[in-house]
Protein backbone atom coordinates (compact mmCIF):
# COMPACT_ATOMS: atom_id res chain seq x y z
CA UNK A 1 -30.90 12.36 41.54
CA UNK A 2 -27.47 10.41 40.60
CA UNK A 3 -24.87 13.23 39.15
CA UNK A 4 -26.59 16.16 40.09
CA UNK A 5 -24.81 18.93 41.76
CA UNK A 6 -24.92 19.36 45.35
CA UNK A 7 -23.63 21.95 47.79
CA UNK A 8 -21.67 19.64 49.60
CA UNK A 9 -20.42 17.14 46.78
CA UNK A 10 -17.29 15.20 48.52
CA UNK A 11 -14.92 18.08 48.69
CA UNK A 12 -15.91 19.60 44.75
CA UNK A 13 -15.69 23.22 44.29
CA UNK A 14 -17.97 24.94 41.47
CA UNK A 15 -16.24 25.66 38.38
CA UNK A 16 -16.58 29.07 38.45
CA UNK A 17 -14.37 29.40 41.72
CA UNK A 18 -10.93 27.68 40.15
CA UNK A 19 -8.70 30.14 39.44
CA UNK A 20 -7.01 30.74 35.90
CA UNK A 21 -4.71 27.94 34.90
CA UNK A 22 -6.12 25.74 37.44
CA UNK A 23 -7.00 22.03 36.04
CA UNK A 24 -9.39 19.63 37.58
CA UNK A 25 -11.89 16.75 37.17
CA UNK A 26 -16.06 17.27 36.77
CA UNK A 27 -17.62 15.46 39.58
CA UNK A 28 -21.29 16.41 38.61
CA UNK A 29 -23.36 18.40 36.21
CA UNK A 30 -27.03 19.41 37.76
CA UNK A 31 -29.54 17.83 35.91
CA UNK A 32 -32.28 19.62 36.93
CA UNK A 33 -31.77 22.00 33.65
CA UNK A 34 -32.16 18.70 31.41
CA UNK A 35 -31.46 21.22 27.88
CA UNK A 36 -28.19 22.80 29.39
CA UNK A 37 -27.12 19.57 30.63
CA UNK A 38 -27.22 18.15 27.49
CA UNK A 39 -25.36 20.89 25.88
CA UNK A 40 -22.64 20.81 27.84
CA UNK A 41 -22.49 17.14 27.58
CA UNK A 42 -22.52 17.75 24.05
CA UNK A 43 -19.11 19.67 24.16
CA UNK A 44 -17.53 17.12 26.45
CA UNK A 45 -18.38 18.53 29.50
CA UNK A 46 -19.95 15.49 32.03
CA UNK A 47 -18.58 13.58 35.06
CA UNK A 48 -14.92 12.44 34.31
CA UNK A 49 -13.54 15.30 32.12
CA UNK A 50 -10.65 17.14 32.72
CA UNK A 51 -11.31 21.02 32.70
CA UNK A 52 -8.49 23.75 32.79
CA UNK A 53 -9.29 27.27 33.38
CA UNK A 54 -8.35 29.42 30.84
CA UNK A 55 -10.05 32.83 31.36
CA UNK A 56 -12.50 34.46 34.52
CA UNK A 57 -13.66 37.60 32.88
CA UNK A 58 -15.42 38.99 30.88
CA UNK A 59 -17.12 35.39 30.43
CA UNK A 60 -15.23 32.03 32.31
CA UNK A 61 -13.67 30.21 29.47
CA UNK A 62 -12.11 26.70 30.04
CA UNK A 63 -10.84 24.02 28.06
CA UNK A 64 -12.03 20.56 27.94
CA UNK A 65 -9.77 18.38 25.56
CA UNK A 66 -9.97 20.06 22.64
CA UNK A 67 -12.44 22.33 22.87
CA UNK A 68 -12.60 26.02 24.37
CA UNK A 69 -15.83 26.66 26.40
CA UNK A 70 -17.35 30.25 27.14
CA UNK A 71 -19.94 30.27 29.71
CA UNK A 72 -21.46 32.57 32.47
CA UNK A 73 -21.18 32.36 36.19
CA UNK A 74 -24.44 31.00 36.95
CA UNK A 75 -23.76 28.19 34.39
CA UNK A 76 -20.25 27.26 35.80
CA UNK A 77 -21.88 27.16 39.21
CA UNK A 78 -24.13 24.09 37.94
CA UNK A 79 -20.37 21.86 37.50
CA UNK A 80 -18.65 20.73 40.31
CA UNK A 81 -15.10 20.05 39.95
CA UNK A 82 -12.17 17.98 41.64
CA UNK A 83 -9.71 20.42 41.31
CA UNK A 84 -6.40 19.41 41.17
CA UNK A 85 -3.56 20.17 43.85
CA UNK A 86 -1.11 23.39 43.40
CA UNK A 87 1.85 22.33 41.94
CA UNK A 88 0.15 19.12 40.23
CA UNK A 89 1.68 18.64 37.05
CA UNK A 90 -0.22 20.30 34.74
CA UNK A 91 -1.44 23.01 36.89
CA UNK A 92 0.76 25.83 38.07
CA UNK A 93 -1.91 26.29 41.18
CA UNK A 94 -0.65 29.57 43.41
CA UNK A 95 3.06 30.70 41.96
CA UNK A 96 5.59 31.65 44.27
C-alpha cells in the first residue's frame, strides 16, 4: 500500500529512535490504522513534514510547524522519518 510504513523504507528511521533536538522529514505514515492515520494527518503530521524532537520521556513530544505533538512509542514507531544529518542547520545532531 503507497505510504505505508515499512521496515526497510529507503534509509528512514522510526520517529521514536531520533534523539532530542534532532529534525527530519516524514517519509511514511502506516495506513493500516486508517483512524490514527488520519489524526495525525490532522495535526500536520503526513509524508513531507518536517518533525523536530523535542522531548523522549515520559511521552515523545515533537514539533511539526507549529504545533507540539505528544505521543507514545508504539505510535511514533508507525512514522518513518528522513532524519537530517548532525550538524545540519537546524539540528545540533551529537554535540562535541
Amino acid at each position: 500500500m503507497r505510504g505505508q510504513h515499512r521496515h526497510g523504507h529507503g534509509g528512514g528511521r522510526r520517529l521514536h529512535q531520533l534523539q532530542v533536538g534532532q529534525e527530519g522529514q516524514v517519509l511514511a505514515v502506516d495506513r493500516t490504522r486508517p483512524g490514527r492515520y488520519q489524526r495525525l494527518a490532522a495535526y500536520g503530521l503526513f509524508p513531507g513534514a518536517r518533525v523536530r524532537v523535542e522531548q523522549r520521556f515520559p511521552v515523545l513530544v515533537v514539533e511539526v510547524g507549529h504545533t507540539h505533538l505528544a505521543m507514545e512509542p508504539e505510535v511514533a514507531a508507525d512514522v518513518t522519518v528522513e532524519a537530517d544529518a548532525p550538524g545540519a542547520a537546524g539540528n545540533p545532531g551529537t554535540r562535541t
